[in-house]
N, C-alpha and C. Protein backbone atom coordinates (compact mmCIF):
# COMPACT_ATOMS: atom_id res chain seq x y z
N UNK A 1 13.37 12.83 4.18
CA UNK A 1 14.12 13.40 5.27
C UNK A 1 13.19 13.68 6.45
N UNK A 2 13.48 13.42 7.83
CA UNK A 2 12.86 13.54 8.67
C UNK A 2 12.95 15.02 9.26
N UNK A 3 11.75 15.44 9.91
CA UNK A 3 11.86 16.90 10.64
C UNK A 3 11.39 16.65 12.25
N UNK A 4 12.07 16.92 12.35
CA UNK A 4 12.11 17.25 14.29
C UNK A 4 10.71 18.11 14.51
N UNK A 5 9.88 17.82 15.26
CA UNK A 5 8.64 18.66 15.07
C UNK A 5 8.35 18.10 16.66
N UNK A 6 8.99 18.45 18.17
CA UNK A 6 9.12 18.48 19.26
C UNK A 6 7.95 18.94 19.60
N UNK A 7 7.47 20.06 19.10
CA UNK A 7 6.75 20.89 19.94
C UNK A 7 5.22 20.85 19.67
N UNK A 8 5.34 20.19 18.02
CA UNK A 8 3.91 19.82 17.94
C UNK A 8 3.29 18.28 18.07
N UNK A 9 3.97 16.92 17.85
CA UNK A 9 4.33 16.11 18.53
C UNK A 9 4.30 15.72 19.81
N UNK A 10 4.21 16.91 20.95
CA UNK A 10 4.01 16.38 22.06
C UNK A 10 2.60 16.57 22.67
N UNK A 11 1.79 17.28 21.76
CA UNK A 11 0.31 16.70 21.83
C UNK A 11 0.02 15.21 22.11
N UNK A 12 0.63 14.58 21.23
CA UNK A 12 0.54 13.09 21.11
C UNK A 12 1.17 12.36 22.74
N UNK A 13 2.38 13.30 22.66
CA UNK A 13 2.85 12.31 23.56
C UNK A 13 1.89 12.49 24.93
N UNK A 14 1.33 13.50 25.12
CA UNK A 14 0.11 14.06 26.35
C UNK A 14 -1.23 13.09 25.92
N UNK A 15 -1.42 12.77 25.11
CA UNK A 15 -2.53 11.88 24.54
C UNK A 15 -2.08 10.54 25.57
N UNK A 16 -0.71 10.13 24.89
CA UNK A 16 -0.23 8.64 25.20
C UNK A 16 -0.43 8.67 26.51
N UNK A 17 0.50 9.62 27.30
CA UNK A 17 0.48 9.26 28.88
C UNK A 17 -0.86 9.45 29.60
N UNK A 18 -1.84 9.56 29.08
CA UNK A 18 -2.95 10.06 29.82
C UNK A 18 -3.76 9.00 29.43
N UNK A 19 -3.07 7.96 28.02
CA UNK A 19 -4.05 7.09 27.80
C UNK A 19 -4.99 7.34 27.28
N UNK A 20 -5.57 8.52 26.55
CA UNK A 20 -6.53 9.27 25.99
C UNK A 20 -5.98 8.84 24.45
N UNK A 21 -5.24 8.42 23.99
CA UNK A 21 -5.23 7.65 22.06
C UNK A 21 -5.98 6.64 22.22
N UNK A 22 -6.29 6.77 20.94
CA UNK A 22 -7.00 5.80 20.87
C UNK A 22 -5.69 4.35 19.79
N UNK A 23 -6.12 3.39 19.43
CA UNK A 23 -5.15 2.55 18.61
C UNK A 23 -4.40 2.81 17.53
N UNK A 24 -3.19 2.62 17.36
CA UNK A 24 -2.19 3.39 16.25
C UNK A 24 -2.41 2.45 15.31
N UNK A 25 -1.96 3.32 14.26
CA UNK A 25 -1.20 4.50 14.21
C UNK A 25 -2.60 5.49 14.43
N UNK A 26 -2.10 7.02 15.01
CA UNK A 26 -2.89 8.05 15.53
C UNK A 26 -2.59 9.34 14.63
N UNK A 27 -3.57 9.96 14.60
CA UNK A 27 -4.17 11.37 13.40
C UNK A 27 -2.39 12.41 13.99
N UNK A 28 -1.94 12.62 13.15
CA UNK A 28 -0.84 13.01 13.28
C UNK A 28 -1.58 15.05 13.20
N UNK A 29 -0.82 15.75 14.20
CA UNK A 29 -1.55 16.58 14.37
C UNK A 29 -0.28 17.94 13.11
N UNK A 30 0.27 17.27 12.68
CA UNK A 30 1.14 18.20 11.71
C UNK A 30 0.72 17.75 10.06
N UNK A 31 0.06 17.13 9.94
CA UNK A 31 -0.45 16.63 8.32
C UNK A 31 -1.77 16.37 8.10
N UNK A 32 -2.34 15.67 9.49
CA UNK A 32 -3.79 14.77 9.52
C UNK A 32 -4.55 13.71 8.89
N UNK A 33 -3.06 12.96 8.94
CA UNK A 33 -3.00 11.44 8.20
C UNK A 33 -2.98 10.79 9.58
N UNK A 34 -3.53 9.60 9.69
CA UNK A 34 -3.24 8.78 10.41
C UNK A 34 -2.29 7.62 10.35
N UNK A 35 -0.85 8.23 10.43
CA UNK A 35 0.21 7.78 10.30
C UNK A 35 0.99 7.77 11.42
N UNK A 36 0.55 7.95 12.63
CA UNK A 36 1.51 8.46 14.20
C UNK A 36 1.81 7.13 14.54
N UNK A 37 3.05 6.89 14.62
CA UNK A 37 3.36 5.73 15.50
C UNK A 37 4.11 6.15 16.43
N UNK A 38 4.14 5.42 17.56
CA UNK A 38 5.02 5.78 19.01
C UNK A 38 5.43 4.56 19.37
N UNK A 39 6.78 4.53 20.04
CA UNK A 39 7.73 3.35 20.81
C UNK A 39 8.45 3.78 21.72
N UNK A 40 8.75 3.31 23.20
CA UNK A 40 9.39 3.34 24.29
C UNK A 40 10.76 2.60 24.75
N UNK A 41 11.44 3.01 24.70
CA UNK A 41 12.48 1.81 25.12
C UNK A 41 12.67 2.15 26.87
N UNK A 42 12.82 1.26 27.97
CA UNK A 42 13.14 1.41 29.24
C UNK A 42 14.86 0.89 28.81
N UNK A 43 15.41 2.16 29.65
CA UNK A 43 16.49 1.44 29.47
C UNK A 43 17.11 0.53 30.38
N UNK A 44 16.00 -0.09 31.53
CA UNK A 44 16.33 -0.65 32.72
C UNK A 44 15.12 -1.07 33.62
N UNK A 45 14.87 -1.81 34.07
CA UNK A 45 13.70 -2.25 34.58
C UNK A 45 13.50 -1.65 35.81
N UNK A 46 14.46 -1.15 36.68
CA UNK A 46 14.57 -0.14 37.82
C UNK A 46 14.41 0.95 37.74
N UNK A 47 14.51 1.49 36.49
CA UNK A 47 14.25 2.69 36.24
C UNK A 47 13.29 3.62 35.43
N UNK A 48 12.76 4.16 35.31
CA UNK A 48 11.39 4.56 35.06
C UNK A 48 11.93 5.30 33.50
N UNK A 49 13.28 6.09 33.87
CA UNK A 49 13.59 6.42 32.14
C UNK A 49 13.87 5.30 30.89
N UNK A 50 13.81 6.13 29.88
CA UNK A 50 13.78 5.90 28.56
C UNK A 50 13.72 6.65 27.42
N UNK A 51 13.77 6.11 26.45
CA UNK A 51 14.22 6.85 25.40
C UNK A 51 12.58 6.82 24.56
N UNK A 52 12.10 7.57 23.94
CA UNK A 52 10.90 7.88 23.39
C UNK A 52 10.92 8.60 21.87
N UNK A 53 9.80 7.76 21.37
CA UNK A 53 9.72 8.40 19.76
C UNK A 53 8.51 8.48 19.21
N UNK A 54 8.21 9.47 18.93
CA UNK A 54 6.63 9.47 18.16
C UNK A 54 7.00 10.02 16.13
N UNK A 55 6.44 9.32 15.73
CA UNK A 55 6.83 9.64 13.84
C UNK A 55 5.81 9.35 13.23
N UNK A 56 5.72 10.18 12.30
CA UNK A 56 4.58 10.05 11.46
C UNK A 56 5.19 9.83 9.69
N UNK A 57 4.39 8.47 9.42
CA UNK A 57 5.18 7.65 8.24
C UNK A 57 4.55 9.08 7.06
N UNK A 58 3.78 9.37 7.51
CA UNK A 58 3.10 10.43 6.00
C UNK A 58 4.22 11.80 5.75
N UNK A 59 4.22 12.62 6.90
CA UNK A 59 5.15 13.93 6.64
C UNK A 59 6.18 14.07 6.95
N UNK A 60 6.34 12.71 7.44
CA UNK A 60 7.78 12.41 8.56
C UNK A 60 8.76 13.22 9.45
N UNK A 61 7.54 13.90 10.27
CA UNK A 61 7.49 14.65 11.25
C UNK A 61 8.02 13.67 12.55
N UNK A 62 8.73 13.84 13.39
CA UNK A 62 9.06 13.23 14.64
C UNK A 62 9.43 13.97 15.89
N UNK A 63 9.56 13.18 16.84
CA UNK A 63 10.19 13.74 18.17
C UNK A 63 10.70 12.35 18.71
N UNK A 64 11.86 12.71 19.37
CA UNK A 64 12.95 11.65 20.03
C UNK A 64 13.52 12.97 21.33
N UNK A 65 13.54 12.02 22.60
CA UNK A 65 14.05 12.67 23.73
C UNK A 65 13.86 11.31 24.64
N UNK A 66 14.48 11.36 26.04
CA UNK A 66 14.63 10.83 27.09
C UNK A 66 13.06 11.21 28.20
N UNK A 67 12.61 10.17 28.54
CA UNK A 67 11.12 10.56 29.19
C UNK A 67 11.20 9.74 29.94
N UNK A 68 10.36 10.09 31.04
CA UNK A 68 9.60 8.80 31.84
C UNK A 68 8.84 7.86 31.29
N UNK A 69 9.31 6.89 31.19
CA UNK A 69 7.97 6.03 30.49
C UNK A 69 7.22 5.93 31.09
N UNK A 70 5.84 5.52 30.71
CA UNK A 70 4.90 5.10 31.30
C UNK A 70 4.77 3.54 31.89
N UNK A 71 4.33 3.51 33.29
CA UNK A 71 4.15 2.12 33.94
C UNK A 71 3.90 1.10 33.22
N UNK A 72 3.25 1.17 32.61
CA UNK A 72 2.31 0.37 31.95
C UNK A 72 3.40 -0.41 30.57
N UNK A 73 4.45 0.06 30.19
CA UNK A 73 5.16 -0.03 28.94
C UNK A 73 6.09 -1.43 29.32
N UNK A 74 6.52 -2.28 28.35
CA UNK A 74 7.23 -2.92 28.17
C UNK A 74 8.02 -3.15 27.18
N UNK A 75 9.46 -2.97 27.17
CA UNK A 75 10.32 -3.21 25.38
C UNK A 75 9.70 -4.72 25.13
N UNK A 76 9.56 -4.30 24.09
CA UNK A 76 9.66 -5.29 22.90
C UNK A 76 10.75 -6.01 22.28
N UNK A 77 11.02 -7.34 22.72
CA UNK A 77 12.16 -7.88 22.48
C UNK A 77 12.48 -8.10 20.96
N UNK A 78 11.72 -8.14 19.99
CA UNK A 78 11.64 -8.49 18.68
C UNK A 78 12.51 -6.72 17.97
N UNK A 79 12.54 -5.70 18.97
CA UNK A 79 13.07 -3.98 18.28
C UNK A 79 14.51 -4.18 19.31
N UNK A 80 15.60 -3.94 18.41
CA UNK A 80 16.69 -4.34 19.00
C UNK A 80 17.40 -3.00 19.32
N UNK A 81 18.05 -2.57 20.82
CA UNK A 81 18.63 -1.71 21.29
C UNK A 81 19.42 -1.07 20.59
N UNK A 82 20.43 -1.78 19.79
CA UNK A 82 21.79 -1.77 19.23
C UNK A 82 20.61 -0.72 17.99
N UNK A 83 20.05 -0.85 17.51
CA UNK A 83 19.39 -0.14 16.04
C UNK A 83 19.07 1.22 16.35
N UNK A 84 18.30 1.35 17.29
CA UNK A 84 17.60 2.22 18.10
C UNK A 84 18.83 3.35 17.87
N UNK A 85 18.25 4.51 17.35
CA UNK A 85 19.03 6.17 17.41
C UNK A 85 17.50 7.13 17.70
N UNK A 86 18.52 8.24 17.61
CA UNK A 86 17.68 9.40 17.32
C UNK A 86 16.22 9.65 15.93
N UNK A 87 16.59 9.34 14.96
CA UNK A 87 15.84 9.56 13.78
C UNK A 87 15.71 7.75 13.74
N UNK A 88 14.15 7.43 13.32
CA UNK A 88 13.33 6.62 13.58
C UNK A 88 13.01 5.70 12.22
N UNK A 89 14.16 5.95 11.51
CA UNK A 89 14.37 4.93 10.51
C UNK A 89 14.43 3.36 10.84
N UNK A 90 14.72 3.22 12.01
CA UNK A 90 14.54 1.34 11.87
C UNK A 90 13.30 1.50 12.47
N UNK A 91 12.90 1.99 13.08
CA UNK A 91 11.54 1.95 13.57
C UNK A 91 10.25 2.00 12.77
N UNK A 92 10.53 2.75 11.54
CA UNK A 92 9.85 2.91 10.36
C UNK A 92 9.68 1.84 9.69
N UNK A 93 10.71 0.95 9.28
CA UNK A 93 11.27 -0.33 8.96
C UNK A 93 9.94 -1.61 9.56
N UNK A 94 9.66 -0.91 11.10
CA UNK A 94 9.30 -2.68 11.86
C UNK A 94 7.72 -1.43 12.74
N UNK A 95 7.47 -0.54 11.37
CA UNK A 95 5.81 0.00 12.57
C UNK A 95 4.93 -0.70 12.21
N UNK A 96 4.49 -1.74 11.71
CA UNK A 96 3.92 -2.37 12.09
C UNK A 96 3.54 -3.75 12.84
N UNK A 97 4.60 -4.27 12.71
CA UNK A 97 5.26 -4.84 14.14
C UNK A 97 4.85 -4.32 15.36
N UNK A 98 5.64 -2.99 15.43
CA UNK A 98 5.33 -1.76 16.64
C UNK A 98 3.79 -1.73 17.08
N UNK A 99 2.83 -1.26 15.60
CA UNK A 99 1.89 -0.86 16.20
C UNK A 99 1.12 -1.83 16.55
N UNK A 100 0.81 -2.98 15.96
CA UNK A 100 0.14 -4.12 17.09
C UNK A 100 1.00 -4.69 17.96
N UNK A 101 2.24 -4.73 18.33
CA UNK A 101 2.79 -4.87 19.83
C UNK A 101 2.00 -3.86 20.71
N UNK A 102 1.74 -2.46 20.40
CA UNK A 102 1.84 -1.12 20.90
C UNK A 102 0.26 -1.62 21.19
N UNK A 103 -0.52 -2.20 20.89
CA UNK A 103 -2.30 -2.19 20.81
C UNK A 103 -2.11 -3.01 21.99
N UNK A 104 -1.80 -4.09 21.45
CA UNK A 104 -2.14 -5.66 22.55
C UNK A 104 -0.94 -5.40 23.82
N UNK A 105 -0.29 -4.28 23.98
CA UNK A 105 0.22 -3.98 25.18
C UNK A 105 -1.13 -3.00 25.80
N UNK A 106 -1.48 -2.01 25.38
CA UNK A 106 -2.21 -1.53 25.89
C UNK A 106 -3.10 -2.16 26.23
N UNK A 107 -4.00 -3.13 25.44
CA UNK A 107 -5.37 -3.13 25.66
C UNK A 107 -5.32 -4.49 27.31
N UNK A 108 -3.87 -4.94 27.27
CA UNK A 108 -3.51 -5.95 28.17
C UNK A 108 -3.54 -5.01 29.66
N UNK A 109 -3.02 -3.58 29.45
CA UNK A 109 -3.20 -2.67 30.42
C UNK A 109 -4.29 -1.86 30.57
């Protein structure tokens, strides 16, 4: 079962936007496994929002909310919209998929 863990979780997400992580999955700051994966969806190429998720496969700690993405982000056509909810079960499904999409996007930025 997954736990909503917003508030400690957004360490990470201050990591991500600052570009200060290093390659995922990242030291999950609620267990200290290195199990953190993160994914962005834009929901529009005009628009800077999106939907955001950081989860950790070990304690399965997460956070899901609406954010600015970062410039730099692009969906991933292979993670399909229609799947995409709140709790990060298909995402769990395809993190590693995620996390080398998530590398070779960055390291391209």
């Amino acid at each position: 079962m997954w736990n909503d863990r917003d508030d400690t979780l957004e360490q990470v997400f201050d990591r991500i936007m600052d570009k200060k992580a290093g390659d995922v999955p990242l030291i999950c700051p609620v267990c200290g496994r290195k199990q953190v994966h993160f994914y962005f969806h834009k929901w529009n190429e005009k628009s800077p929002k999106g939907g955001m998720w950081i989860w950790c496969s070990g304690c399965k700690s997460f956070s899901h909310g609406t954010v600015q993405v970062p410039e730099w982000w692009e969906n991933c056509n292979e993670i399909s919209l229609n799947k995409l909810n709140s709790l990060p079960d298909y995402l769990e499904d395809h993190k590693e998929k995620i996390d080398h999409y998530v590398n070779e996007l960055r390291k391209k930025n």
